[in-house]
N, C-alpha and C. Protein backbone atom coordinates (compact mmCIF):
# COMPACT_ATOMS: atom_id res chain seq x y z
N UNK A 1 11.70 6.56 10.61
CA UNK A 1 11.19 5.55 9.69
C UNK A 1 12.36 4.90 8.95
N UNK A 2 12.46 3.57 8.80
CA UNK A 2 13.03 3.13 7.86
C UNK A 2 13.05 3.47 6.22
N UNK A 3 13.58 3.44 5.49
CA UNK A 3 13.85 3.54 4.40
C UNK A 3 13.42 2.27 3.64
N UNK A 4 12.42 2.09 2.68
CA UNK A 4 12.67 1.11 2.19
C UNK A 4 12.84 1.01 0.79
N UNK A 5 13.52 0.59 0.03
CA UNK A 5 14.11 1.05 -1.66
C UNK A 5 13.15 0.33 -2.46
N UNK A 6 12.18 1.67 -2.81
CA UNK A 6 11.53 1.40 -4.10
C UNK A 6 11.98 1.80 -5.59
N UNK A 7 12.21 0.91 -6.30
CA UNK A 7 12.58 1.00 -7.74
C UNK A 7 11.53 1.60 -8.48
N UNK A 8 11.23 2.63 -8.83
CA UNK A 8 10.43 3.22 -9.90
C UNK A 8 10.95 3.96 -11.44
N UNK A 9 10.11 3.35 -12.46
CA UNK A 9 10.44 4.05 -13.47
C UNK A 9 8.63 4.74 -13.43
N UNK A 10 9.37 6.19 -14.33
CA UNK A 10 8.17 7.26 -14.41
C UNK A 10 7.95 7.50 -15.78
N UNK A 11 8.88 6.77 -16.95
CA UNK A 11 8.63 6.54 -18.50
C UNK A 11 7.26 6.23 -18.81
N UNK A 12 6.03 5.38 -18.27
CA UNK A 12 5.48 5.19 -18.45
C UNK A 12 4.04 5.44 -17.85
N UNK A 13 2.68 5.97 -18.36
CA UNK A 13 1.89 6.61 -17.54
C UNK A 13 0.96 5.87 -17.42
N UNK A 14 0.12 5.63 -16.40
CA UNK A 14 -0.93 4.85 -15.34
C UNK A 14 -1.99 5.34 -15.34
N UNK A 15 -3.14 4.92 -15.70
CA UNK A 15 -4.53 5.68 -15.65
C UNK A 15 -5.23 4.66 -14.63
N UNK A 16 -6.15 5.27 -13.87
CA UNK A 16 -6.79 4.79 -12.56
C UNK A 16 -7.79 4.65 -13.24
N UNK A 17 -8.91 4.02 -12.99
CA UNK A 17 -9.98 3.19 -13.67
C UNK A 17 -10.80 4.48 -13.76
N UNK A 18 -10.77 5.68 -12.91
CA UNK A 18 -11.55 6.58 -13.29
C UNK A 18 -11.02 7.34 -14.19
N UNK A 19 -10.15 7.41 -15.08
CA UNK A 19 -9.46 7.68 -16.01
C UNK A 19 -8.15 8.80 -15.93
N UNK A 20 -8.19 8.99 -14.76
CA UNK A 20 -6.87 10.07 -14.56
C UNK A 20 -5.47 9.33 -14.95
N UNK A 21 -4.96 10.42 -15.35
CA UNK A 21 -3.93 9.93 -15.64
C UNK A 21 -2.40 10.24 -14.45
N UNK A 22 -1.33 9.10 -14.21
CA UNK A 22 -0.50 9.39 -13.33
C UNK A 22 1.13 9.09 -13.87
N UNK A 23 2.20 10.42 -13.49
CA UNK A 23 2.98 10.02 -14.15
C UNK A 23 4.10 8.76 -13.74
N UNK A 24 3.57 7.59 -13.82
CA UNK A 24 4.43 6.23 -12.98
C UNK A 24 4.44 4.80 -13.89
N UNK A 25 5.13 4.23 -13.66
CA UNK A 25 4.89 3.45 -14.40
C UNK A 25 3.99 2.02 -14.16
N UNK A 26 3.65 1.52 -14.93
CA UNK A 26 2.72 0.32 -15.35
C UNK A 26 3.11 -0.49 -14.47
N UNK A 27 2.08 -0.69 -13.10
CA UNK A 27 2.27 -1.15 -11.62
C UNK A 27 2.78 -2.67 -11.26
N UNK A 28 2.07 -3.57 -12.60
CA UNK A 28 2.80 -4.63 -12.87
C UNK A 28 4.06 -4.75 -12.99
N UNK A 29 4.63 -3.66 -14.05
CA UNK A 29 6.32 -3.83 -14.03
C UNK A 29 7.11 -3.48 -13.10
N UNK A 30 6.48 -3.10 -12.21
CA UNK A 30 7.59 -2.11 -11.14
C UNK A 30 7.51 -3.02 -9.95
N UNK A 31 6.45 -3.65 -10.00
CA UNK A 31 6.52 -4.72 -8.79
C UNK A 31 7.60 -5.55 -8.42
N UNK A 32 8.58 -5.39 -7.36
CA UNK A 32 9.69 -6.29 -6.81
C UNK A 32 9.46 -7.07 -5.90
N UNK A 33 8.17 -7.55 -5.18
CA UNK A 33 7.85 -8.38 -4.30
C UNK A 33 6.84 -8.83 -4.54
N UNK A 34 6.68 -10.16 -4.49
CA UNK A 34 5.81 -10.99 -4.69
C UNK A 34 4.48 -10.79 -3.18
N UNK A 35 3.10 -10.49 -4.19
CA UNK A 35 2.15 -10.38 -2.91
C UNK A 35 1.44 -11.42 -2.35
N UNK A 36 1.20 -11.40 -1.20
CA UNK A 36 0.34 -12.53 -0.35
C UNK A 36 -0.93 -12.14 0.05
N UNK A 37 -2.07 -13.28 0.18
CA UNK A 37 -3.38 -13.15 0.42
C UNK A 37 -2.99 -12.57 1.78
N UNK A 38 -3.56 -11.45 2.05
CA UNK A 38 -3.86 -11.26 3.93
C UNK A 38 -4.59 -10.26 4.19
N UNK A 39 -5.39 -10.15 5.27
CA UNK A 39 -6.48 -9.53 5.48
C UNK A 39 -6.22 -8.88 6.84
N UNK A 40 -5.88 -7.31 6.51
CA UNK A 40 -5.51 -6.44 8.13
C UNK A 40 -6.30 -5.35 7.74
N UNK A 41 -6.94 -4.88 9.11
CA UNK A 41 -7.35 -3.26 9.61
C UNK A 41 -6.53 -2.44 8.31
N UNK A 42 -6.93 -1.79 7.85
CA UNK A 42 -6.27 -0.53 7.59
C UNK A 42 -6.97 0.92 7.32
N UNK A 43 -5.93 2.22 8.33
CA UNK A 43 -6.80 3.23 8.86
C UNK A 43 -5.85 4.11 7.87
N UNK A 44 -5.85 4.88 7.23
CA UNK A 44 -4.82 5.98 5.87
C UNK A 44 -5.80 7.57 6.85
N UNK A 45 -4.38 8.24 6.66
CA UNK A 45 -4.86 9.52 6.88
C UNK A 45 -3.95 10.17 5.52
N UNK A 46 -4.63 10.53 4.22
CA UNK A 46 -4.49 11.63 3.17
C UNK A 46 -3.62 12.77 3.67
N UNK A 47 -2.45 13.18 3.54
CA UNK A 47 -1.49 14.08 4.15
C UNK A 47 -1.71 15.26 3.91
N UNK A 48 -2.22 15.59 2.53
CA UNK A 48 -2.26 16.79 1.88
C UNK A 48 -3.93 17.47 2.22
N UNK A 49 -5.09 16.71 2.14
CA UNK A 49 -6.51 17.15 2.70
C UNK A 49 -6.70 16.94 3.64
N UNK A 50 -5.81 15.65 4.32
CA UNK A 50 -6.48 15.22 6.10
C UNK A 50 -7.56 13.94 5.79
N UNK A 51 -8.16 14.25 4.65
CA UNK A 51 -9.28 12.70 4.71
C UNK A 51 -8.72 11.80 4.75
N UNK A 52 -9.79 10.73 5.66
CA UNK A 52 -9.05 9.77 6.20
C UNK A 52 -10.27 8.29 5.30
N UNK A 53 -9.24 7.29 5.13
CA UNK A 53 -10.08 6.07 4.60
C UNK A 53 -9.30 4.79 5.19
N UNK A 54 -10.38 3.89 5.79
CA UNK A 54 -10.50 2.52 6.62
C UNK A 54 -10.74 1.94 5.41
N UNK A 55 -10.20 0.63 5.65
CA UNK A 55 -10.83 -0.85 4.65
C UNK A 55 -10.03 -1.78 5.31
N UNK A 56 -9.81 -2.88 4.57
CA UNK A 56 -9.06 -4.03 4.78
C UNK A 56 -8.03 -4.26 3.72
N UNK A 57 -7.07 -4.89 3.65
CA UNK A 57 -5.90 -5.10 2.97
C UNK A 57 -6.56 -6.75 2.47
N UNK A 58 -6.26 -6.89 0.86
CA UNK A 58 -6.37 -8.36 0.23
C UNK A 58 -5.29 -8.97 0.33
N UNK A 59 -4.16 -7.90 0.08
CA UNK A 59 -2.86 -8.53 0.01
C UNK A 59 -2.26 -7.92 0.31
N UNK A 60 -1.13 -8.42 0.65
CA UNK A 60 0.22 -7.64 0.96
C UNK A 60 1.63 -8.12 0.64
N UNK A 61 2.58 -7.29 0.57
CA UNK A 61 4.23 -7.56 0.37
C UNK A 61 5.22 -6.52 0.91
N UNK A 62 6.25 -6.47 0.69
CA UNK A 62 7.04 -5.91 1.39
C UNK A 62 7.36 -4.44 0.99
N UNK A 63 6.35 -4.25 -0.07
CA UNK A 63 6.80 -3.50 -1.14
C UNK A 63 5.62 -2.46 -1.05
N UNK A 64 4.25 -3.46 -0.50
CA UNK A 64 2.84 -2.44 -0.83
C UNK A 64 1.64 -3.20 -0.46
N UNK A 65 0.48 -2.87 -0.69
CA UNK A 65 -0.39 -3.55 -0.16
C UNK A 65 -1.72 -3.10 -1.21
N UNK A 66 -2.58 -3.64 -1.55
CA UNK A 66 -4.49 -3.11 -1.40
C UNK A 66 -5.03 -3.33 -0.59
N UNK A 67 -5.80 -2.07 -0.77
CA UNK A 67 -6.36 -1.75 0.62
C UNK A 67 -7.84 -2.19 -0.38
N UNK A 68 -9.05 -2.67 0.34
CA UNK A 68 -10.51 -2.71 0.01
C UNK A 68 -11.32 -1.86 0.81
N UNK A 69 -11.58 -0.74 0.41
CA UNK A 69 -12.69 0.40 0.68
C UNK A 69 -13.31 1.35 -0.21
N UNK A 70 -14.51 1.46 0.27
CA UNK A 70 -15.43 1.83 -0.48
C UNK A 70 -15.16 3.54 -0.93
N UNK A 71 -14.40 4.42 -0.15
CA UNK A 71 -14.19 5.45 -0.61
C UNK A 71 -12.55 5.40 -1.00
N UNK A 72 -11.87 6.25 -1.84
CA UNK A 72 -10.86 5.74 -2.48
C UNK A 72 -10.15 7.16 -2.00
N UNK A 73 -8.99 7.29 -2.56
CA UNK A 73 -8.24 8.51 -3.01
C UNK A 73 -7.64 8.73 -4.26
N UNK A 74 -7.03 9.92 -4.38
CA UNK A 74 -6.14 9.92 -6.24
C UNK A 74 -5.10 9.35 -6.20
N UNK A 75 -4.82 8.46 -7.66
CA UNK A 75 -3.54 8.31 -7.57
C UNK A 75 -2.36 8.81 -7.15
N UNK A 76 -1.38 8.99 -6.49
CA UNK A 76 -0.12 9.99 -6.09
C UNK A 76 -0.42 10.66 -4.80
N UNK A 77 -1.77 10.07 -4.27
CA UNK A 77 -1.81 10.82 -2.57
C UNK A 77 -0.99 10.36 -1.72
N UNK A 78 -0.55 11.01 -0.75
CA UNK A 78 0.55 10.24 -0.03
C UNK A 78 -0.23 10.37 1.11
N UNK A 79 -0.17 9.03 1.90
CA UNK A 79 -0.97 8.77 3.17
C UNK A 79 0.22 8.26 4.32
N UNK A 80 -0.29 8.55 5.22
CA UNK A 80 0.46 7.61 6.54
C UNK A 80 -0.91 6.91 6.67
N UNK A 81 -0.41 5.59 7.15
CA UNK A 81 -1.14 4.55 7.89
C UNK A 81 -0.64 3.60 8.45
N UNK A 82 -2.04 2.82 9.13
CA UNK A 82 -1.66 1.53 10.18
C UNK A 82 -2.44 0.56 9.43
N UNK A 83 -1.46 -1.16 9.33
CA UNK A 83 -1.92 -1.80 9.04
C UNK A 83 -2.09 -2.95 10.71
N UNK A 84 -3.40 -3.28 11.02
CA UNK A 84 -3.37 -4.02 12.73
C UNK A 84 -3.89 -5.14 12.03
N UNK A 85 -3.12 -6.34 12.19
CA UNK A 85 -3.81 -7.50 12.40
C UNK A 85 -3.39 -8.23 13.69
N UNK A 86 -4.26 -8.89 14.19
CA UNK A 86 -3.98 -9.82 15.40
C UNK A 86 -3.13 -8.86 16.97
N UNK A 87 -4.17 -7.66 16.85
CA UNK A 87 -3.30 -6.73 17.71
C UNK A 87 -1.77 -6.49 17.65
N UNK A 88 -1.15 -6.70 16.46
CA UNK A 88 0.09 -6.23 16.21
C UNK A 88 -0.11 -4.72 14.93
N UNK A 89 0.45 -3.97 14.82
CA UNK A 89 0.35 -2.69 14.05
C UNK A 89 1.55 -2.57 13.47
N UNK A 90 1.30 -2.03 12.01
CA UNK A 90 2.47 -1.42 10.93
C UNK A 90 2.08 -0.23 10.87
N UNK A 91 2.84 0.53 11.22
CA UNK A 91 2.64 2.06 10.88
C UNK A 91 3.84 2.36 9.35
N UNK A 92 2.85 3.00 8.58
CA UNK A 92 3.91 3.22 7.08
C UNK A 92 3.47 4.61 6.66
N UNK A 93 4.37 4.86 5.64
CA UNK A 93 4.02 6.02 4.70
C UNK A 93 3.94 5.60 3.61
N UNK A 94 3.10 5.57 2.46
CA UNK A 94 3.26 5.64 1.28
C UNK A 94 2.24 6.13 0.69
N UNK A 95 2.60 5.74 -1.15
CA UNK A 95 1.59 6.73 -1.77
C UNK A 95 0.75 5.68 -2.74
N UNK A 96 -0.77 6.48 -3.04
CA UNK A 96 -1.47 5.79 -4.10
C UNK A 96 -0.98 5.24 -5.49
N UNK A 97 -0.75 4.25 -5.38
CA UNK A 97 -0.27 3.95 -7.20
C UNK A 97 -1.35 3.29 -8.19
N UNK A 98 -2.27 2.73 -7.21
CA UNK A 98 -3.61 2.27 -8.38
C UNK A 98 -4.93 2.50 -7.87
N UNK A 99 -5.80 3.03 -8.19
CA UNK A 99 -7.26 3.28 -8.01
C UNK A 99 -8.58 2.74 -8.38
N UNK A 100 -9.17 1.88 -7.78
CA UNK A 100 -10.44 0.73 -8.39
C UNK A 100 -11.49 1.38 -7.79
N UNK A 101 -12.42 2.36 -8.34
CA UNK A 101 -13.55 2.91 -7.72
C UNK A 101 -14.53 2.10 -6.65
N UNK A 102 -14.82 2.42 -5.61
CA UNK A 102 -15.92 1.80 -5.11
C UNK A 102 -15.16 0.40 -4.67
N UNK A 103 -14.24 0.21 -4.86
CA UNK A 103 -13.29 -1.69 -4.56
C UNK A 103 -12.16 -1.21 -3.91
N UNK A 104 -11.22 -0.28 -4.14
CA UNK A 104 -10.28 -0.38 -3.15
C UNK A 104 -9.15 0.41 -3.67
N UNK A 105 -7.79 0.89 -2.89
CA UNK A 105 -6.54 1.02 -3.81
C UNK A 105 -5.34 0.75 -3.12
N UNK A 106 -4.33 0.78 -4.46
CA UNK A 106 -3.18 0.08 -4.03
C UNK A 106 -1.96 0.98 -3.87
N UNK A 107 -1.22 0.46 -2.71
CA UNK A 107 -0.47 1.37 -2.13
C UNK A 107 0.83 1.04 -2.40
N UNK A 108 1.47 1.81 -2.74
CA UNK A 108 3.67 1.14 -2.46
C UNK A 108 4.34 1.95 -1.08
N UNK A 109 4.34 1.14 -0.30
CA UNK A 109 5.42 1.43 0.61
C UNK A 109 6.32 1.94 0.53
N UNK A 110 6.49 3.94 1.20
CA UNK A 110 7.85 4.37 0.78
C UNK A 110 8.79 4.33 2.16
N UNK A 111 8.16 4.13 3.62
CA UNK A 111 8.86 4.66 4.58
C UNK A 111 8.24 3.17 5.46
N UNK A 112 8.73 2.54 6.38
CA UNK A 112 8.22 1.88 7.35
C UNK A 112 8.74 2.25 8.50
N UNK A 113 7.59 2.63 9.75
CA UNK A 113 8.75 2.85 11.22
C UNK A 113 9.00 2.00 11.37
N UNK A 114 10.43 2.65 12.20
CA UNK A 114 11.35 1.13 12.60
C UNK A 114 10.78 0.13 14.12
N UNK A 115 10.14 0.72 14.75
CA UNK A 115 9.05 -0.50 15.45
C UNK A 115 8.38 -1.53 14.61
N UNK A 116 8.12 -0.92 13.37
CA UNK A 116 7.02 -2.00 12.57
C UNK A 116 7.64 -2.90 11.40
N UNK A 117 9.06 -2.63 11.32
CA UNK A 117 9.82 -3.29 10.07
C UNK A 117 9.79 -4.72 10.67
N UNK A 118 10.01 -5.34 11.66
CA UNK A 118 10.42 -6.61 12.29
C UNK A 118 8.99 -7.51 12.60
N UNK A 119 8.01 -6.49 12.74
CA UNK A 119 6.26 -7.28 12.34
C UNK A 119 5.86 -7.24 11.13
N UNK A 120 6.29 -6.51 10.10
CA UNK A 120 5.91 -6.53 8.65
C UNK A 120 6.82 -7.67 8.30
N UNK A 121 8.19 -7.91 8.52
CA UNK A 121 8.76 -9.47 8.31
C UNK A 121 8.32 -10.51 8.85
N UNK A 122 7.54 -10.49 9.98
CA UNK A 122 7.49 -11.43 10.55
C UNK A 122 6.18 -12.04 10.14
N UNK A 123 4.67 -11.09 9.60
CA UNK A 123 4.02 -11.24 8.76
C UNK A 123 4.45 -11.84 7.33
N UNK A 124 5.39 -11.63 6.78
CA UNK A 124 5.81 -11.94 5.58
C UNK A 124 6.60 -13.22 5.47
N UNK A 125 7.23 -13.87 6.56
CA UNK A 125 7.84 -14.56 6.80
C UNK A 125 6.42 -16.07 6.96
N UNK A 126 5.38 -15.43 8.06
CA UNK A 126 4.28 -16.57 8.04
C UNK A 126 3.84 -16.60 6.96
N UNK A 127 3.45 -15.72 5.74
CA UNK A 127 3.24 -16.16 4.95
C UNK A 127 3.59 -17.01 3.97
N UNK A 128 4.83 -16.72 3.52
CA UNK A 128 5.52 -17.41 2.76
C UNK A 128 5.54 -18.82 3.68
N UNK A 129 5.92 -19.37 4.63
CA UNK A 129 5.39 -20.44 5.69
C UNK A 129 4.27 -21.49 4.77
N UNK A 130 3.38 -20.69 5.04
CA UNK A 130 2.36 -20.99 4.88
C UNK A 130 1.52 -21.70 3.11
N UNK A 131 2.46 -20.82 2.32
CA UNK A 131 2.08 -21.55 0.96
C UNK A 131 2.23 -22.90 0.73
């Protein structure tokens, strides 16, 4: 997997709409990439229980994505997944950083394989295109 450099401060703590609390900081500030409307497959397998959750992605960046599904996970789960749109696939690792019950959650990208770094740009690249 690629490496990809996420900047995190942990000074500050994050509560998920169901009120847990996480020690990370305030998801707005930590954000280094600007996100884009886009709508892909996405299949998460939970590393630590094995449960697995499908939805669709609203947006995405280089940095992270939301996912929209109806069953969620906790903040700080770390998942592998695939994001497929248009029969192309991102396979990533990362972990939960925000939780919207019943709507969806949002992920930060810690690892991308290196098959999928050059379609996650190239996604990112049409987008920006496209504004």
């Amino acid at each position: 997997m690629t490496q990809v450099p996420v900047p995190v401060r942990r000074d500050i703590p994050v509560e998920s709409n169901s009120g847990k609390r996480a020690k990370e900081s305030d998801v707005r500030n930590r954000r280094y990439s600007i996100r884009h409307p886009f709508a892909a497959e996405a299949e998460m397998l939970e590393l630590e229980s094995g449960s697995r959750v499908s939805g669709v992605t609203s947006d995405l960046s280089l940095g992270g994505c939301f996912v929209c599904a109806r069953r969620t996970l906790e903040v700080g789960a770390r998942v592998r997944g695939t994001r497929t749109h248009e029969s192309q696939k991102v396979k990533m690792l990362g972990v939960v950083r925000v939780v919207e019950p019943q709507v969806g959650i949002g992920l930060e990208f810690l690892d991308i394989d290196p098959g999928s770094s050059a379609i996650l740009l190239a996604w990112m690249e049409n987008l920006r295109k496209s504004e």
